[in-house]
Protein backbone atom coordinates (compact mmCIF):
# COMPACT_ATOMS: atom_id res chain seq x y z
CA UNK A 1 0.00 0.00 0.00
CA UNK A 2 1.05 3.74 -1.27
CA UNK A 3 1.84 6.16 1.40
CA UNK A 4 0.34 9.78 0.78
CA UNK A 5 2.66 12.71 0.38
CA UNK A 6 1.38 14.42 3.71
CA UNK A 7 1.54 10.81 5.97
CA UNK A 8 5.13 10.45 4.95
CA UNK A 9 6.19 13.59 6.01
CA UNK A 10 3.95 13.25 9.80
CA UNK A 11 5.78 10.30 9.88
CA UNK A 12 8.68 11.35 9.45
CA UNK A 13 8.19 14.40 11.42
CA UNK A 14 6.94 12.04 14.34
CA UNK A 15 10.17 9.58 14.17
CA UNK A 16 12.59 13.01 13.73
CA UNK A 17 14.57 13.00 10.76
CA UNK A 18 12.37 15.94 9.63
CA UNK A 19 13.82 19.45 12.12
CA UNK A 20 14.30 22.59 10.99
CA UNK A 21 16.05 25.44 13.25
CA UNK A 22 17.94 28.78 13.73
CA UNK A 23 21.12 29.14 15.40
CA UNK A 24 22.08 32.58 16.73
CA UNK A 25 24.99 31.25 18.66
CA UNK A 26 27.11 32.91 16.46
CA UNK A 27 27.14 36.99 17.46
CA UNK A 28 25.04 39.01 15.34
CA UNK A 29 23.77 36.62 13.12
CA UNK A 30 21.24 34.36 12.74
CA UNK A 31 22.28 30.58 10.83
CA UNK A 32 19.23 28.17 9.84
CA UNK A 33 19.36 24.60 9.44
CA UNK A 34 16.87 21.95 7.56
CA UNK A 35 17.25 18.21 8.09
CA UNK A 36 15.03 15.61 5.90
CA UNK A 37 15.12 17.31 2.31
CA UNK A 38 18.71 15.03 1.39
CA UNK A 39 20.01 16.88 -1.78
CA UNK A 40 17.14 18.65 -3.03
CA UNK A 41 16.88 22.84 -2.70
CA UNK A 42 15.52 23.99 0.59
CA UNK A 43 14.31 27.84 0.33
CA UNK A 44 14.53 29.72 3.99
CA UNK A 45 11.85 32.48 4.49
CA UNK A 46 11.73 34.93 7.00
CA UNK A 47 7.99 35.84 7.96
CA UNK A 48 8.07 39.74 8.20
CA UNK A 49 4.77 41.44 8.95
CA UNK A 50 2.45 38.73 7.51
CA UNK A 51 4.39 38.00 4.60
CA UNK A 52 7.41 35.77 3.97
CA UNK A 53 10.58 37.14 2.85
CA UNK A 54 12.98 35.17 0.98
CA UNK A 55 16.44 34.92 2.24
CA UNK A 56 18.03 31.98 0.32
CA UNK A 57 17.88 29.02 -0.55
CA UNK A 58 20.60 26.15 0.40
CA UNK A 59 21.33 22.57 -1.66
CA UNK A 60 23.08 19.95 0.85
CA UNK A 61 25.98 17.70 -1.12
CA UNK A 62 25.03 14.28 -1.57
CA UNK A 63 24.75 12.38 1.55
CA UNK A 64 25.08 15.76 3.96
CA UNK A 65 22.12 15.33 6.12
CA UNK A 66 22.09 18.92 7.18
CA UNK A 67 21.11 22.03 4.70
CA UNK A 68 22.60 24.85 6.00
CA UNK A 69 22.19 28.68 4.93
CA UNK A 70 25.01 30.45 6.86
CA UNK A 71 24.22 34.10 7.96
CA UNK A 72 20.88 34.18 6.65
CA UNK A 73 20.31 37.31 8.46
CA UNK A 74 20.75 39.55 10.89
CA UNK A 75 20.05 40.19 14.33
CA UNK A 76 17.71 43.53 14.89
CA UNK A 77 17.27 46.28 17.87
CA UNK A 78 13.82 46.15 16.28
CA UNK A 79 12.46 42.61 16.00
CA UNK A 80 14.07 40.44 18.57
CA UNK A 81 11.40 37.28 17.99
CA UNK A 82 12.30 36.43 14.55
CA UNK A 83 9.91 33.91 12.77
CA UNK A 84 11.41 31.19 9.60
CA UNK A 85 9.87 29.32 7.02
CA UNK A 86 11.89 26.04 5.14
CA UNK A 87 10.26 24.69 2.12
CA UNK A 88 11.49 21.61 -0.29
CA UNK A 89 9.97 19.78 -2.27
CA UNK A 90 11.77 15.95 -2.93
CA UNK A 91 12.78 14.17 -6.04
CA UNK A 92 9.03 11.96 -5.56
CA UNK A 93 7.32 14.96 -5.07
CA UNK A 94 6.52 15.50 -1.44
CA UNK A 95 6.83 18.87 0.35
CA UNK A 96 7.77 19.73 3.01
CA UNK A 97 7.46 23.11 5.07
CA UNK A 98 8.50 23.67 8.39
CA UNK A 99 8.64 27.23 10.54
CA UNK A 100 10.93 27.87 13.66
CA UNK A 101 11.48 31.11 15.72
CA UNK A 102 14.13 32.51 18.00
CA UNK A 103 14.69 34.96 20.16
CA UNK A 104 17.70 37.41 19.95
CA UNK A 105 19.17 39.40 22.83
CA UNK A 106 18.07 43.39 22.28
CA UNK A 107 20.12 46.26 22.10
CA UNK A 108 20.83 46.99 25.45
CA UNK A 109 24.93 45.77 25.72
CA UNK A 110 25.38 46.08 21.47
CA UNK A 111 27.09 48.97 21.90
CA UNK A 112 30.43 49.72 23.55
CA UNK A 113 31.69 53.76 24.73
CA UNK A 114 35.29 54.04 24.86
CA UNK A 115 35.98 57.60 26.26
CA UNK A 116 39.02 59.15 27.82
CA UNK A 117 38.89 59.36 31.81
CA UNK A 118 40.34 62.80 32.03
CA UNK A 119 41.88 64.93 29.77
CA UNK A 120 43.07 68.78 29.78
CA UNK A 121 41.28 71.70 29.42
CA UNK A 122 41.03 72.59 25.64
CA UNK A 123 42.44 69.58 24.93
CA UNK A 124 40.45 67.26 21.58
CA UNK A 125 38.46 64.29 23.36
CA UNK A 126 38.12 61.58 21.04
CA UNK A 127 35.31 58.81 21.61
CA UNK A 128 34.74 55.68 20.02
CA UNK A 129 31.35 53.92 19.26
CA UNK A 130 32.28 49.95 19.04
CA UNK A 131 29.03 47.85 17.52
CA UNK A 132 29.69 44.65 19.31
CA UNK A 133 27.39 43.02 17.35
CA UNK A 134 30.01 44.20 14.30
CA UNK A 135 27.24 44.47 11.59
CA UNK A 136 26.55 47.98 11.66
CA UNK A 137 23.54 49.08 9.30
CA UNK A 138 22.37 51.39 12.29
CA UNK A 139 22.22 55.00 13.34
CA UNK A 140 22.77 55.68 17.05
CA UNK A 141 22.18 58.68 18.40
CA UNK A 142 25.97 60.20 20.62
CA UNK A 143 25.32 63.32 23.09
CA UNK A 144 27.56 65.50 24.48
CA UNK A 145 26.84 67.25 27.50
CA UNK A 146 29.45 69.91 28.79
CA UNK A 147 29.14 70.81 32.50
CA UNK A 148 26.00 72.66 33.69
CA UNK A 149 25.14 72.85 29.71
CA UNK A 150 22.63 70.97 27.31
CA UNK A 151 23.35 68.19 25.31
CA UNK A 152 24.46 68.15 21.47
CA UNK A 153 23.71 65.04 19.55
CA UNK A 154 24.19 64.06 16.58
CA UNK A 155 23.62 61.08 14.77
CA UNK A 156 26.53 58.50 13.59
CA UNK A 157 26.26 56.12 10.73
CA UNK A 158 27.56 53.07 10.91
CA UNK A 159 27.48 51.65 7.35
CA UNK A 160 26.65 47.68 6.97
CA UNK A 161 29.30 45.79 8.13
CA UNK A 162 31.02 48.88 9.97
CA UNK A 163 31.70 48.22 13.59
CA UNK A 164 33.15 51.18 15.14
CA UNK A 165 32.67 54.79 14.71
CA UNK A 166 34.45 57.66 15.92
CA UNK A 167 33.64 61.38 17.16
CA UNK A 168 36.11 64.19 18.79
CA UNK A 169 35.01 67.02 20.82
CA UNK A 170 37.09 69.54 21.95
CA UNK A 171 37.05 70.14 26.32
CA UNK A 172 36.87 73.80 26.27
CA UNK A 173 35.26 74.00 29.90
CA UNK A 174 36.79 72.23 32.68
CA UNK A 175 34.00 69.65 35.03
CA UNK A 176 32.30 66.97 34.31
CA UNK A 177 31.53 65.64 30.45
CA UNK A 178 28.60 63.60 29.64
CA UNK A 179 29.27 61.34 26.51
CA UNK A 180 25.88 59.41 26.18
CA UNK A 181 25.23 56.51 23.51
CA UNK A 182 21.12 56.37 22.83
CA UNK A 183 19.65 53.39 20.70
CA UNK A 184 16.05 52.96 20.54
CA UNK A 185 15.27 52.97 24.63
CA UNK A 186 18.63 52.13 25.46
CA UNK A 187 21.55 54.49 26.87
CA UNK A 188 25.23 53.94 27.21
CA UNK A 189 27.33 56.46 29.11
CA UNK A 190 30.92 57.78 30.27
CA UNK A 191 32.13 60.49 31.81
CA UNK A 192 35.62 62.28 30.99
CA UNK A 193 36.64 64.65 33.99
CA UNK A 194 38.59 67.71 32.37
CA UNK A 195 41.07 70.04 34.89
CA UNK A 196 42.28 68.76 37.86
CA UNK A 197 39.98 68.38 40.58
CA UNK A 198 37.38 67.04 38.78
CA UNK A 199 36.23 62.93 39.02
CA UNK A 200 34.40 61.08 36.51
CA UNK A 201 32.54 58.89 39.03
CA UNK A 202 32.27 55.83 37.18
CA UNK A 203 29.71 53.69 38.27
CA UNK A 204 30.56 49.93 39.82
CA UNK A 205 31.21 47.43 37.19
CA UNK A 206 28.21 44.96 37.00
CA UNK A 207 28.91 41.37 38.08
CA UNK A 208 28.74 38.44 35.35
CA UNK A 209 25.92 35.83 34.62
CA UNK A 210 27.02 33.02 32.47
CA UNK A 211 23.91 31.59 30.21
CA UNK A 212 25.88 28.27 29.24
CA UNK A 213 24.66 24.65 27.68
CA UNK A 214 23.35 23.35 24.58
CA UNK A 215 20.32 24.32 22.42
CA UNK A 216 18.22 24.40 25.44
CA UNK A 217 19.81 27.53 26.34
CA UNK A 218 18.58 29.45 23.24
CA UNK A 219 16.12 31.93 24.08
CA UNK A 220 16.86 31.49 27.35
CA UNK A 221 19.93 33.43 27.62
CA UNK A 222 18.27 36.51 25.58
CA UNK A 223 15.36 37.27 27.59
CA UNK A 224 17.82 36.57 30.71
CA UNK A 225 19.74 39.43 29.42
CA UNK A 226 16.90 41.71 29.19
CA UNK A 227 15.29 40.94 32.56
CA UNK A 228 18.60 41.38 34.54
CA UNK A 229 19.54 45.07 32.42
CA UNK A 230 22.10 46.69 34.34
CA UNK A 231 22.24 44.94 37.20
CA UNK A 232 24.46 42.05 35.78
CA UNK A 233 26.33 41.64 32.45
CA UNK A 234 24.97 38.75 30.60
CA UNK A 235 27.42 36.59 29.00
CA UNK A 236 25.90 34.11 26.79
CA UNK A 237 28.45 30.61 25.92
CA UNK A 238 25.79 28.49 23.78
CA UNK A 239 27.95 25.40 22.46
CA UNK A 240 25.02 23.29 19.80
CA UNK A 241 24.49 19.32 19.61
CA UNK A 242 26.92 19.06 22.86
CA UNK A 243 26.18 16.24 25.34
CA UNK A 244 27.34 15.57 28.91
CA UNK A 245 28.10 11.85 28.40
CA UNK A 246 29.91 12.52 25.09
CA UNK A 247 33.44 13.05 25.93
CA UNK A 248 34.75 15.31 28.33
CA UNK A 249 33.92 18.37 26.81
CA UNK A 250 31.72 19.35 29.12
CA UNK A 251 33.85 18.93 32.49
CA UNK A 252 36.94 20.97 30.61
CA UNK A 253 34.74 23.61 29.26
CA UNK A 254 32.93 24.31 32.46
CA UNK A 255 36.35 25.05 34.55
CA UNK A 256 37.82 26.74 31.21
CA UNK A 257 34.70 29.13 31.45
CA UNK A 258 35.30 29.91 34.95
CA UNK A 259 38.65 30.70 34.88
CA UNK A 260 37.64 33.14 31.56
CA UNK A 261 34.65 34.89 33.11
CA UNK A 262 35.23 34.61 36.66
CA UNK A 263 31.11 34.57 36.90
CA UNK A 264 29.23 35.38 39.80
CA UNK A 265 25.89 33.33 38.90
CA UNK A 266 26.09 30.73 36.06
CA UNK A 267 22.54 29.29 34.49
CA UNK A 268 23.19 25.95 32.69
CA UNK A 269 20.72 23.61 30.44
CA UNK A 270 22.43 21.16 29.05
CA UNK A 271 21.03 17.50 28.26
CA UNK A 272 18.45 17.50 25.43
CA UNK A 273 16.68 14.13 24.75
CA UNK A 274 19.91 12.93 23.07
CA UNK A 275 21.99 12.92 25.97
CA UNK A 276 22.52 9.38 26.34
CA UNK A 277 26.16 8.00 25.75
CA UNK A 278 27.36 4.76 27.70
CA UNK A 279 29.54 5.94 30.59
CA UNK A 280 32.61 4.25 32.49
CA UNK A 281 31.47 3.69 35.91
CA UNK A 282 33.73 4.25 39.04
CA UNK A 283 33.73 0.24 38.75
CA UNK A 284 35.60 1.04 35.25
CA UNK A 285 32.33 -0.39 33.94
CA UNK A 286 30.51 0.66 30.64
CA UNK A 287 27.38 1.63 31.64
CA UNK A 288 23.97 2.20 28.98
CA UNK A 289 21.07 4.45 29.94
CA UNK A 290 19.27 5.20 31.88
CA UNK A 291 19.91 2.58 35.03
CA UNK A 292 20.91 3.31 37.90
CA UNK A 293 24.86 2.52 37.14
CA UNK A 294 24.21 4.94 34.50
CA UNK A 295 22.58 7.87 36.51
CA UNK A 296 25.42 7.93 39.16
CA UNK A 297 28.16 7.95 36.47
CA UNK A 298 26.21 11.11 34.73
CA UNK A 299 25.74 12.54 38.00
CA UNK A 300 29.29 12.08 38.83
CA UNK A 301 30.49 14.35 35.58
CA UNK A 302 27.92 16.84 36.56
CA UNK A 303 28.96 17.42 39.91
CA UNK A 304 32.50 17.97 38.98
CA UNK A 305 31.07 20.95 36.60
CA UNK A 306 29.02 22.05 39.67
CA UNK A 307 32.19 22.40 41.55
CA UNK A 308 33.76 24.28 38.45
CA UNK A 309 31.02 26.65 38.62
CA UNK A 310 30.52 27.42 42.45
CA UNK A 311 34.28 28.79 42.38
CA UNK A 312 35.08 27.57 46.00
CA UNK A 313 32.42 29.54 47.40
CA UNK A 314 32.12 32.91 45.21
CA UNK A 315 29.60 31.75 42.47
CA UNK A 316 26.06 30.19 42.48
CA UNK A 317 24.52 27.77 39.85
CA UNK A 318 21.20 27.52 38.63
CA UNK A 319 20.71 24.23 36.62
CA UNK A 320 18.06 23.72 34.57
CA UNK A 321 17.07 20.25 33.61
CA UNK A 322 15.85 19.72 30.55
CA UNK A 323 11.90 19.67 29.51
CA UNK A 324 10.43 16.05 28.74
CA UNK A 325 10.49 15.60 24.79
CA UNK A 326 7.38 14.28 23.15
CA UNK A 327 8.97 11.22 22.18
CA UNK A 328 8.37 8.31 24.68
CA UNK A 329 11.79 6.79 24.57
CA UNK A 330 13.57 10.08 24.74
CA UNK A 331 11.73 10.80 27.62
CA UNK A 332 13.57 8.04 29.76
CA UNK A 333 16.49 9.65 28.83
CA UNK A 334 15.57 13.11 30.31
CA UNK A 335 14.29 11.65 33.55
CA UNK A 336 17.29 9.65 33.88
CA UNK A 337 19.34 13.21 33.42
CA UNK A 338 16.94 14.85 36.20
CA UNK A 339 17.56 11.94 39.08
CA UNK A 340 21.35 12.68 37.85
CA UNK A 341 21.15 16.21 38.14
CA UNK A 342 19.27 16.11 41.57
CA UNK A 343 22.13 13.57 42.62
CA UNK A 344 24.75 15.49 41.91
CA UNK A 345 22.96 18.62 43.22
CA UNK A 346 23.30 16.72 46.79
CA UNK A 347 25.10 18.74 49.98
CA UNK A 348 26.39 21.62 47.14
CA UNK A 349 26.22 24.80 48.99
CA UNK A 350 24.71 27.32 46.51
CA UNK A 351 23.50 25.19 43.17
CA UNK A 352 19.78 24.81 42.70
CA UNK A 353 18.15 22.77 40.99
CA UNK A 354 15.96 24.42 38.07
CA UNK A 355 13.22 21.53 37.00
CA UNK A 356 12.03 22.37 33.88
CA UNK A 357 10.87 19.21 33.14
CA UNK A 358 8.27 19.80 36.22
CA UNK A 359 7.10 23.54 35.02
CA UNK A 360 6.54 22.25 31.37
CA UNK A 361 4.83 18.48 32.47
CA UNK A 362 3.58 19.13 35.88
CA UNK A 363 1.52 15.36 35.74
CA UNK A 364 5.05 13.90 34.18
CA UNK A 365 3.30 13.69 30.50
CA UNK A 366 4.40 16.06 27.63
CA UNK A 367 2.26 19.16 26.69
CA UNK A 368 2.42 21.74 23.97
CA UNK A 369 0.25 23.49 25.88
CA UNK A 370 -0.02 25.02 29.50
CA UNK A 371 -1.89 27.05 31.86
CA UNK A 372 0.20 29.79 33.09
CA UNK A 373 -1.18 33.23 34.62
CA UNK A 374 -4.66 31.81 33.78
CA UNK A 375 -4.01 31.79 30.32
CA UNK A 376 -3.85 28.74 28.15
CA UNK A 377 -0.03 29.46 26.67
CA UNK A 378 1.59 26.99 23.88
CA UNK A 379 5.23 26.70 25.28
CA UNK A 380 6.81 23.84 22.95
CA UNK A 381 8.41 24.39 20.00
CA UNK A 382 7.29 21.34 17.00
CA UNK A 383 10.15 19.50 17.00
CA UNK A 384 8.71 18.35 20.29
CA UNK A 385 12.10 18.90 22.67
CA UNK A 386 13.05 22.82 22.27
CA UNK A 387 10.83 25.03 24.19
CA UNK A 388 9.37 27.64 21.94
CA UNK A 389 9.92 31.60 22.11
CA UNK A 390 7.29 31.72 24.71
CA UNK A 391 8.69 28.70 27.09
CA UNK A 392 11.63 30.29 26.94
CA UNK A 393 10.20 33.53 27.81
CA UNK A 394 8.37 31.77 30.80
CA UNK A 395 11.41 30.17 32.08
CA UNK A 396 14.22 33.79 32.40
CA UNK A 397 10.99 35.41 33.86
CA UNK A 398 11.27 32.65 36.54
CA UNK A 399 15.02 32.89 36.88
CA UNK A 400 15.37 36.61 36.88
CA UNK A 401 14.55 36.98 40.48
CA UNK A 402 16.05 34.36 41.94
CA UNK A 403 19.24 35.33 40.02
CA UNK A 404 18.92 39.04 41.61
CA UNK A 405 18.49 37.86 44.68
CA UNK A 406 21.69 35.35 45.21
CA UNK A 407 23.70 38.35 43.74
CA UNK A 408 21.98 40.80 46.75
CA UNK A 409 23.33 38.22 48.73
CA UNK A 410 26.70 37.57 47.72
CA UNK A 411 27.27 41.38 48.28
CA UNK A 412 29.72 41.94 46.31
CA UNK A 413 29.69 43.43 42.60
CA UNK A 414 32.90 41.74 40.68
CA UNK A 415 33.88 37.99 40.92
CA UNK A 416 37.13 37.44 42.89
């Protein structure tokens, strides 16, 4: 018997080798990435104001099971939920059209000021504009505000590509300058003290929040960003298809990050319903998921990166576990990774446990859909794992607080 088009495609949706996604792991950019069309052309679409705008279209060589279209676009101060359309059609005929959406951080830390601290009266002043982004295509607006006086702005372009532009003002009065960086709602400022006598008063550098882990991070780490603002700088360390019980990525990268960022707070998901490589047990046995043998030998690389992340004592972990896929098989594997997670969670002084999987399946069975702040809210993305722009919304809004509050009381404002 003949199977329709549309059946094959559900099917193969259901089983996985149909995904389609967008990566913005990669500053300023946004990659997307089809799996199921084999060789034949996949077009990428962005949906902009009701209408789909075509970006590409990307042809995977013979037996590549990825199509890739590298830097389909951009990241925007403007739109920061971005919304894609794939469409192929095979060699015996069936099509195939998927959409995804992500999240990108906003404007609020794009944008570097590099000002003198103190220069001499009459002296030139030169400042610097650095787009860390480093795609430019914008038009900030810089003010200068001389002591007791009102501001003069101007705008500065900063041509596509263009990452840093430059403006020099001459100190004719001595005090306190104002150099002031606006974009859209967002303000960046320095001071440059001219004459003796005079201080700049900087204001205390904000302590660091590491968003780390795999694709489960995405989204996450953006809306983190926004919620915190000022009160924390945001450092975002997404690493794709990475797995705890692969290797020992994982245990090196989390003590390389420390000793990079020196964080205060790091937020981890890491563990998506592929997580499930056989382990060496303390025994020196090879142990398959998701027993017990294997649980304790997970648990046993995720405390170590626990450990990595606490700092002896001057940071704090939040670890999300990851939400309960769809799939019934692949949910084993997650539960497995939260009873590991839990374990390893076990007499560490400042890590808490994050479950995820409990928010998103509160009766232990998967959802698309959930009631939260008495609305009915679909949180899942369709490849049944991710959570969608609005899970992922759900889940900073839930950290944010929590995240302020164990930086209150650490009292300090820089990592030692």
């Amino acid at each position: 018997m003949s199977v329709a088009p549309s059946d094959r495609v559900a099917a193969a949706s259901k089983i996985g080798f149909i995904r389609f996604g967008a990566d913005t792991t990669q500053t300023g950019v946004i990659n997307l990435a089809f799996s199921g069309a084999g060789d034949a052309p996949v077009k990428f679409y962005e949906r902009v104001g009701g209408r789909l705008k075509l970006l590409g279209t990307g042809q995977a060589a013979p037996g590549v099971p990825i199509t890739l279209l590298k830097d389909a676009t951009t990241w925007s101060c403007d739109r920061l939920v971005r919304r894609f359309t794939a469409k192929s059609t095979l060699a015996d005929g069936t099509h195939l059209k998927l959409a995804t959406s992500v999240r990108t951080v906003s404007c609020a830390h794009r944008f570097e000021l590099r000002a003198p601290r103190r220069v001499a009266p009459g002296a030139v002043a030169r400042v610097r504009v650095v787009d860390r982004w480093k795609i430019g295509a914008i038009r900030p607006s810089l003010c200068i505000t001389p002591p007791q006086s009102t501001p003069a702005c101007r705008r500065l372009v900063l041509p596509r590509a263009v990452a840093i532009a430059a403006r020099a003002f001459r100190a004719s009065t001595s005090g306190r300058w104002r150099v002031e960086l606006q974009v859209r709602d967002h303000r960046v400022r320095a001071f440059v003290a001219v004459g003796a006598g005079t201080s700049t008063s900087h204001a205390r550098v904000a302590p660091i929040v590491l968003a780390t882990g795999d694709s489960t991070m995405q989204g996450i780490d953006s809306f983190l960003s926004d919620e915190l603002g000022e009160r924390a700088t945001l450092v975002s360390d997404v690493t794709l298809g990475s797995r705890i019980s692969r290797g020992n990525f994982w245990t090196k990268h989390a003590a390389s990050q420390t000793s990079h960022h020196r964080q205060r707070v790091t937020v981890i998901s890491v563990g998506a319903a592929y997580d499930a490589y056989p382990l060496t047990t303390a025994g020196a046995a090879i142990a398959e998921c998701c027993d017990a043998p294997w649980i304790f030998a997970y648990a046993d690389r995720v405390r170590r990166m626990m450990r990595s992340y606490l700092r002896g004592g001057h940071g704090r972990v939040f670890w999300l576990t990851p939400p309960l896929p769809r799939d019934h098989y692949r949910q084993r594997i997650t539960t497995a990774i939260g009873f590991a997670v839990e374990h390893a969670a076990k007499g560490l002084t400042g890590v808490r446990v994050v479950r995820v999987d409990h928010l998103f399946s509160p009766d232990g069975s998967y959802t698309d859909v959930i009631r939260h702040r008495g609305s009915d809210v679909r949180v899942r993305d369709r490849d049944g794992i991710h959570l969608n722009t609005a899970g992922t919304a759900i889940v900073a809004r839930l950290l944010a607080p929590a995240i302020q509050q164990a930086l209150t009381e650490m009292n300090t404002p820089r990592a030692r």
